[in-house]
PDB file of N, CA and C in Angstrom:
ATOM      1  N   UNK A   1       0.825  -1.170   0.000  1.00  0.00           N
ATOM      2  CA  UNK A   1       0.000   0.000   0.000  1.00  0.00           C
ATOM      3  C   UNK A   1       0.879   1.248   0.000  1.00  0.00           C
ATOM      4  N   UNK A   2       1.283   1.669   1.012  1.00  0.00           N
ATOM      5  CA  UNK A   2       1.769   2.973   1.145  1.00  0.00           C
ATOM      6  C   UNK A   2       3.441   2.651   1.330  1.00  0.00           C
ATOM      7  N   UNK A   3       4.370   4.043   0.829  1.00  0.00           N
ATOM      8  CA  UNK A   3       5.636   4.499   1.408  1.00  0.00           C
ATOM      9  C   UNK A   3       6.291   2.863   1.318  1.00  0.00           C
ATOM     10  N   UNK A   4       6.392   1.700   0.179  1.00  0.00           N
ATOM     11  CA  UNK A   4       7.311   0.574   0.103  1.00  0.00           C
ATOM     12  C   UNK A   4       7.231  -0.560   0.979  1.00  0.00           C
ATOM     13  N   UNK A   5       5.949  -0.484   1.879  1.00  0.00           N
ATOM     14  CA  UNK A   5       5.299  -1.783   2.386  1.00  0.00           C
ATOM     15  C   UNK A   5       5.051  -2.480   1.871  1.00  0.00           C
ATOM     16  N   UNK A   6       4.802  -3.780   2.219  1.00  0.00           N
ATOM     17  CA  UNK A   6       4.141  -4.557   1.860  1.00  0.00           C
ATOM     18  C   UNK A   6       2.726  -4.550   1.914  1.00  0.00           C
ATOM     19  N   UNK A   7       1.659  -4.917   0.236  1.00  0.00           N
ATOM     20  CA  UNK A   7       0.760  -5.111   0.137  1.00  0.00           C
ATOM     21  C   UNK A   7      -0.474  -6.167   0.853  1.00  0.00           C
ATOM     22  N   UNK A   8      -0.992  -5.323   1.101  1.00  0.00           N
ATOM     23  CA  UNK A   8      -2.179  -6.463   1.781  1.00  0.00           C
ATOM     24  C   UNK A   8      -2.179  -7.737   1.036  1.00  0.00           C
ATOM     25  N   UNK A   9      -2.297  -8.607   1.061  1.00  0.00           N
ATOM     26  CA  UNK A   9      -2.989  -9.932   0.172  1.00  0.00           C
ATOM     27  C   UNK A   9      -4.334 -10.444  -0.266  1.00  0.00           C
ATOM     28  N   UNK A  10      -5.038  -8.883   0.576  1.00  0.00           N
ATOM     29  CA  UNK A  10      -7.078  -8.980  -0.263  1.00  0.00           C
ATOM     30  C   UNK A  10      -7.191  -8.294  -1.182  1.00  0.00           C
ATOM     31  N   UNK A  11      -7.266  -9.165  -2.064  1.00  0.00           N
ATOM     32  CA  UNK A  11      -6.986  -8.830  -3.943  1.00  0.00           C
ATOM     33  C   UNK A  11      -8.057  -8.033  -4.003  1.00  0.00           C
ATOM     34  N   UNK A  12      -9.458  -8.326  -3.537  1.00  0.00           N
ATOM     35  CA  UNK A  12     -10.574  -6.796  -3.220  1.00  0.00           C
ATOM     36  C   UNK A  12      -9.902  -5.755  -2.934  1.00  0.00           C
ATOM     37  N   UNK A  13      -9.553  -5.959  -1.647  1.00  0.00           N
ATOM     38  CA  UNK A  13      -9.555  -4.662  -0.933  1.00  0.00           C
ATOM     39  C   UNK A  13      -8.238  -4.056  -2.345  1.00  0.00           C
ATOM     40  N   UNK A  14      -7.114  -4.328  -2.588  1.00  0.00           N
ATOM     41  CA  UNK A  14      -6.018  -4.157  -3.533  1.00  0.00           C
ATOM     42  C   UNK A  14      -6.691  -3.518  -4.724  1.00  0.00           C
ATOM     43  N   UNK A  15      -7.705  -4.012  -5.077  1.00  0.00           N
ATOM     44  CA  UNK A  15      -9.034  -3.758  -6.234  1.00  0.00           C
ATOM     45  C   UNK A  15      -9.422  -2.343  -5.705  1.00  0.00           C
ATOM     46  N   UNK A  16      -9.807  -2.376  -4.916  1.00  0.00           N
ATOM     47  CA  UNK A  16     -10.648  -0.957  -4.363  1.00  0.00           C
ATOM     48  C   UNK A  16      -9.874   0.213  -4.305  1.00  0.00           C
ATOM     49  N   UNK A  17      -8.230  -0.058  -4.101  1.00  0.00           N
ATOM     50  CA  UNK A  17      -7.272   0.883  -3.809  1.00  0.00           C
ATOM     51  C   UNK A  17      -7.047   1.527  -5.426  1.00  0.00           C
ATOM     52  N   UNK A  18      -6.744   0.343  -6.253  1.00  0.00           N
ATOM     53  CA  UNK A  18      -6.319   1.096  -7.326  1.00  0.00           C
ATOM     54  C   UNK A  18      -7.440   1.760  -7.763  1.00  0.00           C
ATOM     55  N   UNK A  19      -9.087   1.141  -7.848  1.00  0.00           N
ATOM     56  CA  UNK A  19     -10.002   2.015  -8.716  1.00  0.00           C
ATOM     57  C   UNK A  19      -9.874   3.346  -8.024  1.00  0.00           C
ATOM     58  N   UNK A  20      -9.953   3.637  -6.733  1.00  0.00           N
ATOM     59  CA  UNK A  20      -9.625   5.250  -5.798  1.00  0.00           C
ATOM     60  C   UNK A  20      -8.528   5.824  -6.783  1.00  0.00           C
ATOM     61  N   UNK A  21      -7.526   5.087  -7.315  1.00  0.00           N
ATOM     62  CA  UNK A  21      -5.850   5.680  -8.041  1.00  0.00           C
ATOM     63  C   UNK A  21      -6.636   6.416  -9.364  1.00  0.00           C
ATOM     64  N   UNK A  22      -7.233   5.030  -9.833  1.00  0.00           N
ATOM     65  CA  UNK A  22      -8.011   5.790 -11.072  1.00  0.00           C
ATOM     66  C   UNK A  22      -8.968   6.884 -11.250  1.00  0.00           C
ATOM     67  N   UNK A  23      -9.266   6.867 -10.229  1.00  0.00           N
ATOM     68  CA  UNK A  23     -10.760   8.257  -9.467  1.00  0.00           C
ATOM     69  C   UNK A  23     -11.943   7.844 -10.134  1.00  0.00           C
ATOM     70  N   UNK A  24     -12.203   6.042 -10.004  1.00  0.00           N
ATOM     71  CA  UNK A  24     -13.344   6.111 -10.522  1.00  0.00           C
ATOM     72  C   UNK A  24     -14.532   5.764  -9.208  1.00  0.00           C
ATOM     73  N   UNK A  25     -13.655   6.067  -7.889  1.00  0.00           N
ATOM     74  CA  UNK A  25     -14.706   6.198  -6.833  1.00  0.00           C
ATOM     75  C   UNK A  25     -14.062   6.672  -5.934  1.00  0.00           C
ATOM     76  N   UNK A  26     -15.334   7.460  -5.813  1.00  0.00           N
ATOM     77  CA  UNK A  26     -14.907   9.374  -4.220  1.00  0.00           C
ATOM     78  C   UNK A  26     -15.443   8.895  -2.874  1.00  0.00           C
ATOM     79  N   UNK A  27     -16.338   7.858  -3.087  1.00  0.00           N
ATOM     80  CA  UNK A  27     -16.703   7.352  -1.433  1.00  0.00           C
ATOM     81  C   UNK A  27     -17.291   6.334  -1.197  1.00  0.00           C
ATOM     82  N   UNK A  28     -16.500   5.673  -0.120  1.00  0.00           N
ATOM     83  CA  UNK A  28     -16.491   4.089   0.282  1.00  0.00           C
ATOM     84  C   UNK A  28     -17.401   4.217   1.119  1.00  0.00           C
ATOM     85  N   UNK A  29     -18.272   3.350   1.632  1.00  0.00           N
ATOM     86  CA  UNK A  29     -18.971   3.400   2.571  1.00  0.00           C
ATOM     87  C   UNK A  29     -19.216   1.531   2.928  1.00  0.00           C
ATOM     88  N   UNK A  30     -19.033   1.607   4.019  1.00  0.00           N
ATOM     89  CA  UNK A  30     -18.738   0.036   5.009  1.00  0.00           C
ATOM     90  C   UNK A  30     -19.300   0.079   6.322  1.00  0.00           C
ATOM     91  N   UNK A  31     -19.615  -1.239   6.778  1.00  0.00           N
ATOM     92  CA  UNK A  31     -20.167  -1.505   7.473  1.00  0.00           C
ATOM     93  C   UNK A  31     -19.926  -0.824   8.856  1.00  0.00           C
ATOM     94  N   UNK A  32     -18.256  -1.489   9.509  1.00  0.00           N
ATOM     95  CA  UNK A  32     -17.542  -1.041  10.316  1.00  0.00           C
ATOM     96  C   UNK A  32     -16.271  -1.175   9.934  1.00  0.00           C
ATOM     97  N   UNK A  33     -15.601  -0.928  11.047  1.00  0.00           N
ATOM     98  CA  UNK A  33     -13.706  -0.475  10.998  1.00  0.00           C
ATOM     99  C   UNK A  33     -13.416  -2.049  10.478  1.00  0.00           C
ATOM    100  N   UNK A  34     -13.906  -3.133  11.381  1.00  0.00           N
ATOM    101  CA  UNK A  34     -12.881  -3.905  11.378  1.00  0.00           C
ATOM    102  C   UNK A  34     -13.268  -5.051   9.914  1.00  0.00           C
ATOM    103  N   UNK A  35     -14.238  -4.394   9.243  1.00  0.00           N
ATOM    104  CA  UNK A  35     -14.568  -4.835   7.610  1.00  0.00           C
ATOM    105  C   UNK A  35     -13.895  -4.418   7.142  1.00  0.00           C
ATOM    106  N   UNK A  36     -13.493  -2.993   7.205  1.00  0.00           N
ATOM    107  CA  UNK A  36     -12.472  -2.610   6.114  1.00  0.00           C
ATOM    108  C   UNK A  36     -11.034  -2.984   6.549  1.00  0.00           C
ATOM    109  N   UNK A  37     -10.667  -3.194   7.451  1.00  0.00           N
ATOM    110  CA  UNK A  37      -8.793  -3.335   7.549  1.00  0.00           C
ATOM    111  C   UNK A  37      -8.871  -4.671   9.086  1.00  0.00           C
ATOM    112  N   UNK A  38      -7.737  -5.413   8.511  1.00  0.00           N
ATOM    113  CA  UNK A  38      -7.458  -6.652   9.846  1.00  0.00           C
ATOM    114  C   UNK A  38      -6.817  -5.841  10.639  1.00  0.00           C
ATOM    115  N   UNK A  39      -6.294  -4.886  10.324  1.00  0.00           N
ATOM    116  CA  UNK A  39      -5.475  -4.748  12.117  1.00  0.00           C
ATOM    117  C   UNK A  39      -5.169  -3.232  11.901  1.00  0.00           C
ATOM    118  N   UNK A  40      -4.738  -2.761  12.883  1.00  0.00           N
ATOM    119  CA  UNK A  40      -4.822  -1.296  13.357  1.00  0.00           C
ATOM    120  C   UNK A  40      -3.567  -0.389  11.759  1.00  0.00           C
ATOM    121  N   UNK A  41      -2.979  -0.812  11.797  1.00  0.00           N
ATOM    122  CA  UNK A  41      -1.948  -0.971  11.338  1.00  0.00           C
ATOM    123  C   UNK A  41      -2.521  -0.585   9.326  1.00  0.00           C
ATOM    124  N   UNK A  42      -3.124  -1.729   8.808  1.00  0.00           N
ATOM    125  CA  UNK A  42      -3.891  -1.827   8.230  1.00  0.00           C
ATOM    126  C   UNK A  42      -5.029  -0.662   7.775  1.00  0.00           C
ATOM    127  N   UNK A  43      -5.929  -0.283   8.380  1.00  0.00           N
ATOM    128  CA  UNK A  43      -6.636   0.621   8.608  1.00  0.00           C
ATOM    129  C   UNK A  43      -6.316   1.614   8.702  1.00  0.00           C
ATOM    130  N   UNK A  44      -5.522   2.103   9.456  1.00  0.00           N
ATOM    131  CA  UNK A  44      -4.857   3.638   9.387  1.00  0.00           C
ATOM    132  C   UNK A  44      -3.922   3.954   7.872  1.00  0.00           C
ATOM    133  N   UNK A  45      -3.295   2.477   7.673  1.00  0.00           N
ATOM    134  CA  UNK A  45      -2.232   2.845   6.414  1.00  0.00           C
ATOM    135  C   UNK A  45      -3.919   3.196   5.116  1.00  0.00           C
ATOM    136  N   UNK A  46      -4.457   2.444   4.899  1.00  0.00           N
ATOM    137  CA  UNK A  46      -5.325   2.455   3.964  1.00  0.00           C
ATOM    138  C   UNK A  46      -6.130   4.007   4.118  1.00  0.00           C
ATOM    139  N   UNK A  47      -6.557   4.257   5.330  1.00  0.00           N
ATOM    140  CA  UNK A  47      -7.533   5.730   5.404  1.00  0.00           C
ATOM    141  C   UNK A  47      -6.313   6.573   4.761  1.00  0.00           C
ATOM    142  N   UNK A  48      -5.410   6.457   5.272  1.00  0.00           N
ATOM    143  CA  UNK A  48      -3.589   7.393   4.985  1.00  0.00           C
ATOM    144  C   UNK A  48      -3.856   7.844   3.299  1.00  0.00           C
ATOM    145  N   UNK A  49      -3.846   6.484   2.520  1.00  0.00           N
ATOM    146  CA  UNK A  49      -3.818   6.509   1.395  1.00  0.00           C
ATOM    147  C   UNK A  49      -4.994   7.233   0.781  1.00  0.00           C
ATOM    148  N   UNK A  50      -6.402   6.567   1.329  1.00  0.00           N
ATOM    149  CA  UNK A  50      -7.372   6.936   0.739  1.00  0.00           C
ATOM    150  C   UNK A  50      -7.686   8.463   0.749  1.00  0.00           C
ATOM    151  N   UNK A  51      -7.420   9.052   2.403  1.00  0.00           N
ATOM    152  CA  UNK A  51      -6.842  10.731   2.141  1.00  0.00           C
ATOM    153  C   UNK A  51      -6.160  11.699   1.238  1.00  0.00           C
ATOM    154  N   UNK A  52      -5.217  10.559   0.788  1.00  0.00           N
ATOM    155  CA  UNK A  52      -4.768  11.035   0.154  1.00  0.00           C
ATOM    156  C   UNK A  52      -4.905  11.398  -1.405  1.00  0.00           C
ATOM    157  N   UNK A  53      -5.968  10.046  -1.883  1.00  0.00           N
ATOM    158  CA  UNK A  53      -6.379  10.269  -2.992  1.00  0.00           C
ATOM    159  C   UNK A  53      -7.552  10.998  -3.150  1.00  0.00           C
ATOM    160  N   UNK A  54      -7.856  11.829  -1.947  1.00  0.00           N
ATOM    161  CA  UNK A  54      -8.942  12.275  -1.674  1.00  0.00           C
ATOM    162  C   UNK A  54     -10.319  11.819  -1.471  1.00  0.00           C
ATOM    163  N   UNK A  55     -10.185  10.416  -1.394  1.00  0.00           N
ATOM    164  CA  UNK A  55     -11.484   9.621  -1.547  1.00  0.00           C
ATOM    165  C   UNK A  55     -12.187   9.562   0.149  1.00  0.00           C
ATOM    166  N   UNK A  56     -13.247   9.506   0.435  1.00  0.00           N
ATOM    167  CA  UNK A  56     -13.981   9.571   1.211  1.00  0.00           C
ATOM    168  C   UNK A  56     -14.284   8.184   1.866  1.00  0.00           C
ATOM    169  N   UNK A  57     -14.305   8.373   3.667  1.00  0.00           N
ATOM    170  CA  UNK A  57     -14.775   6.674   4.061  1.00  0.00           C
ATOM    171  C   UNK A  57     -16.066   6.932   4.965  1.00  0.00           C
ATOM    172  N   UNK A  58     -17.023   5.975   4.976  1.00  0.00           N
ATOM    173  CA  UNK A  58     -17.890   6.321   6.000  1.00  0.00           C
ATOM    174  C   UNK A  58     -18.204   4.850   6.768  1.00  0.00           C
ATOM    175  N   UNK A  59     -17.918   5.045   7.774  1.00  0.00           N
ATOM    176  CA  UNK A  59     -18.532   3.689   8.708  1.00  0.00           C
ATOM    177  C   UNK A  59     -19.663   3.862   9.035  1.00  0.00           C
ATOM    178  N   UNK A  60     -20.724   3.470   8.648  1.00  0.00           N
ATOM    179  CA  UNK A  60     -21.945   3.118   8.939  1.00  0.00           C
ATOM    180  C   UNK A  60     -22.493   2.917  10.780  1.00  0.00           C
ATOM    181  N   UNK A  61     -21.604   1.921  10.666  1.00  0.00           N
ATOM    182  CA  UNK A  61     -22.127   1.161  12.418  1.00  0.00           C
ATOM    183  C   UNK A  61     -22.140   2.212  13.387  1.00  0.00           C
ATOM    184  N   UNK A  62     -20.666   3.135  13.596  1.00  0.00           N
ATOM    185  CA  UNK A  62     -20.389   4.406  14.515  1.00  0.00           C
ATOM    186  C   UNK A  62     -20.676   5.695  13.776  1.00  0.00           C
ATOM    187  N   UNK A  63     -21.440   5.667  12.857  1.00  0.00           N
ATOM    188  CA  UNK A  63     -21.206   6.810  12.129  1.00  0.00           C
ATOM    189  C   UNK A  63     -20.206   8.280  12.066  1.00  0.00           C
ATOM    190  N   UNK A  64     -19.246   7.006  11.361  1.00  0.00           N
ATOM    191  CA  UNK A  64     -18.216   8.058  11.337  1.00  0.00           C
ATOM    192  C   UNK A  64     -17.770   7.918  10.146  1.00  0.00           C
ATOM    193  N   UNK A  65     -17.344   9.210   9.099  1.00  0.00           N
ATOM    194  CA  UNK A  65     -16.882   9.697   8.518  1.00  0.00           C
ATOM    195  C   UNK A  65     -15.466  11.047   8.525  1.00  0.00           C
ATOM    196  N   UNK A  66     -14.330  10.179   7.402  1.00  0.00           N
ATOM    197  CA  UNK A  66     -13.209  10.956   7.327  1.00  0.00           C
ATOM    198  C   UNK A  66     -13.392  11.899   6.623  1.00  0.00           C
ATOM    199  N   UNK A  67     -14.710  12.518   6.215  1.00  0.00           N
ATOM    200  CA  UNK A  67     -14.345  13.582   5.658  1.00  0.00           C
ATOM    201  C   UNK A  67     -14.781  15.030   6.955  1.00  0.00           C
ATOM    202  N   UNK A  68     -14.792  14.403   7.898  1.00  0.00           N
ATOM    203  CA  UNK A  68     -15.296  15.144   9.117  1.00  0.00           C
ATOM    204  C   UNK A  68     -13.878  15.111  10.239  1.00  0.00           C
ATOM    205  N   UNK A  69     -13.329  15.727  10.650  1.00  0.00           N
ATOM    206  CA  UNK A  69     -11.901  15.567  11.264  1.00  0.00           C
ATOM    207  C   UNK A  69     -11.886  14.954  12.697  1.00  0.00           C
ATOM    208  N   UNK A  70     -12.704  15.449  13.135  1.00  0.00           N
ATOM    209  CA  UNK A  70     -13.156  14.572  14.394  1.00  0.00           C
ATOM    210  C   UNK A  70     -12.987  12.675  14.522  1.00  0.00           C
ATOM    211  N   UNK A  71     -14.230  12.497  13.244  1.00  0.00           N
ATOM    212  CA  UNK A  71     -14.227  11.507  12.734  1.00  0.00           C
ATOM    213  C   UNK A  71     -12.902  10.436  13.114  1.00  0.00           C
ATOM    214  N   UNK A  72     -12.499  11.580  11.910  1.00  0.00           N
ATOM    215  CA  UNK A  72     -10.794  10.730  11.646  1.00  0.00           C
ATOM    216  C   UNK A  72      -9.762  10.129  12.883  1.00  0.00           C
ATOM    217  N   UNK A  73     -10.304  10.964  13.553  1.00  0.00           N
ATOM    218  CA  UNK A  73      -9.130  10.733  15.375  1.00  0.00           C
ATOM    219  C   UNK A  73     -10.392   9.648  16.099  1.00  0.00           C
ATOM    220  N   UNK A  74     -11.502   9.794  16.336  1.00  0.00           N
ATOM    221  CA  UNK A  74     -12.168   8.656  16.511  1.00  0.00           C
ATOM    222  C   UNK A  74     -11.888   7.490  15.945  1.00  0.00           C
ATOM    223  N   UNK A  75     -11.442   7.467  14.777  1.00  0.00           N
ATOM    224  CA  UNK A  75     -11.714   6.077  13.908  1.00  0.00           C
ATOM    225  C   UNK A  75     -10.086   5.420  14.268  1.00  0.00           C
ATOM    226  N   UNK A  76      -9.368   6.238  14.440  1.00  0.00           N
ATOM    227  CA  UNK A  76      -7.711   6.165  15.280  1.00  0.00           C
ATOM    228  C   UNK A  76      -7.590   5.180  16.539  1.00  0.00           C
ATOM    229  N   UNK A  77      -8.716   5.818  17.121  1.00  0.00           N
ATOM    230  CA  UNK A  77      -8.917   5.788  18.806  1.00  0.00           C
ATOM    231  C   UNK A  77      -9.598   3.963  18.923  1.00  0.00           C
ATOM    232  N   UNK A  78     -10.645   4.158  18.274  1.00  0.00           N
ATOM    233  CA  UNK A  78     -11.614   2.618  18.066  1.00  0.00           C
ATOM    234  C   UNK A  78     -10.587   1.780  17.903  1.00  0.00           C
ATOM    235  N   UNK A  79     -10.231   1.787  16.469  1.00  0.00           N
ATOM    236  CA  UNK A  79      -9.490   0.920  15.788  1.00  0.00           C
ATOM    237  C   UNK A  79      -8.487   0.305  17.016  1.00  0.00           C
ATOM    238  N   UNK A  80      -7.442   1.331  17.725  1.00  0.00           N
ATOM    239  CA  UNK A  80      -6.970   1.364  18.509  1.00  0.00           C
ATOM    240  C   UNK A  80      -7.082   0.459  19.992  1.00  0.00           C
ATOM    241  N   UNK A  81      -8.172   0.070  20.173  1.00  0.00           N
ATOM    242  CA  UNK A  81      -8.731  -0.423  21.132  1.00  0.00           C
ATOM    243  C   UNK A  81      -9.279  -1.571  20.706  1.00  0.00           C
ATOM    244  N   UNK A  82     -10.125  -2.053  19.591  1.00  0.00           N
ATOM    245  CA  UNK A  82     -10.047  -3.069  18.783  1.00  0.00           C
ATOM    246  C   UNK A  82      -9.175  -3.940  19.022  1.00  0.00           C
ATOM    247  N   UNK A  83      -7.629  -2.955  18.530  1.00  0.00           N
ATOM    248  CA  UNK A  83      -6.733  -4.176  18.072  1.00  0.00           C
ATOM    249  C   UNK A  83      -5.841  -4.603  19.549  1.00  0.00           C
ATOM    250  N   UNK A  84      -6.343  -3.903  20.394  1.00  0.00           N
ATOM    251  CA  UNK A  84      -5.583  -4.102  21.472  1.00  0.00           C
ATOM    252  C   UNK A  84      -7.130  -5.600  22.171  1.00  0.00           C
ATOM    253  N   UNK A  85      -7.896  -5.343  21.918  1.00  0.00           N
ATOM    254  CA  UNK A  85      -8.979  -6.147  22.368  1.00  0.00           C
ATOM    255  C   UNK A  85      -8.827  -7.829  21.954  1.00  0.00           C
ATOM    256  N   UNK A  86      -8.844  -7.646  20.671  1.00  0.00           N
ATOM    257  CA  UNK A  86      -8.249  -8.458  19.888  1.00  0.00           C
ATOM    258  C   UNK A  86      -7.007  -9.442  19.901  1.00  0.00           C
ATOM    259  N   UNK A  87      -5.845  -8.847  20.749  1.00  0.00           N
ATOM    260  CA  UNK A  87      -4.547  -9.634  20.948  1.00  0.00           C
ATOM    261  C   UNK A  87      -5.025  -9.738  22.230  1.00  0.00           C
ATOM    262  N   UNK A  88      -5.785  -9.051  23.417  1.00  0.00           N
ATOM    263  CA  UNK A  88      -5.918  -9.814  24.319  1.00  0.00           C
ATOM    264  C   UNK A  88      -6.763 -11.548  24.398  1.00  0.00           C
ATOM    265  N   UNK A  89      -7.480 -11.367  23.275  1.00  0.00           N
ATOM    266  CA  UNK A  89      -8.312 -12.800  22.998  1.00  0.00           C
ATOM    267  C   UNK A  89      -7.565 -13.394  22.692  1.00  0.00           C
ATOM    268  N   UNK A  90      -6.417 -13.267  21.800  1.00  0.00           N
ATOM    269  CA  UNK A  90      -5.666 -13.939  21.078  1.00  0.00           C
ATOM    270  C   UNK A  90      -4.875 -14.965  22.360  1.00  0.00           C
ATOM    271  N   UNK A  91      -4.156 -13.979  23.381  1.00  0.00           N
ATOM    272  CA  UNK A  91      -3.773 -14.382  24.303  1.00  0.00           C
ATOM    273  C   UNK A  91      -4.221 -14.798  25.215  1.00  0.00           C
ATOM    274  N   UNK A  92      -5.820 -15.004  25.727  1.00  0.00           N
ATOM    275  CA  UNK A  92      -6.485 -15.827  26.235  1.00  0.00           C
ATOM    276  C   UNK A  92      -6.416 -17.146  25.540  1.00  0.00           C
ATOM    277  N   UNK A  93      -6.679 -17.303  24.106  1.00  0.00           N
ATOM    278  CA  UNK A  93      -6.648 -18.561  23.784  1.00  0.00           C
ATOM    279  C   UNK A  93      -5.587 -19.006  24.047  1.00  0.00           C
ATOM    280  N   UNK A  94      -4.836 -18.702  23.991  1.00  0.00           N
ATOM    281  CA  UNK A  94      -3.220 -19.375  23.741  1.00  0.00           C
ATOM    282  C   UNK A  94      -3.160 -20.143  25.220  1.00  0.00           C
ATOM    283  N   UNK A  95      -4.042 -19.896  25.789  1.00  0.00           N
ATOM    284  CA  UNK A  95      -3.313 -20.152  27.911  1.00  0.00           C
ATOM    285  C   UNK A  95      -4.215 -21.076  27.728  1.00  0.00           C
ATOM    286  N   UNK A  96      -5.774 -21.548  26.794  1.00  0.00           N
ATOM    287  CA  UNK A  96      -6.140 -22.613  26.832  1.00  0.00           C
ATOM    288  C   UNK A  96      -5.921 -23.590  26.363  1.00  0.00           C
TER     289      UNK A  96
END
């Protein structure tokens, strides 16, 4: 995706990035955070990009939208807590 990373491996989501390159779409709209990106990491690099191509995101579930700035530090913050939620399960299983 961005700055010589490595590419996601969801040939969709990879799909969705370039049509944004091409500008043949200004706004995504999804369910929630953790539909659009697996991990915090993920999600922030992709909004990064999609900012940048000027394209628009809206989460439905929290209603939040990046084209609102607030938004954007909310969707930071969630995600954020998500993925920290997330490795704690991870690490519950592991002890079973």
């Amino acid at each position: 995706m961005a700055s010589g990373k490595a590419k996601s491996n969801r040939k969709s989501f990879n799909r969705l990035i370039k049509d944004c390159e091409g500008k043949n779409i200004e706004i995504i709209i999804t369910k929630n955070i953790s539909r659009f990106g697996r991990d915090t990491v993920e999600v922030l690099e992709g909004l990064n990009k999609l900012r940048e191509l000027g394209v628009r995101v809206i989460f439905e579930k929290k209603g939040l939208d990046t084209a609102d700035t607030d938004s954007a530090l909310m969707i930071s913050i969630i995600e954020s807590i998500a993925q920290a939620e997330n490795e704690s399960r991870s690490e519950n299983i592991e002890w079973v």
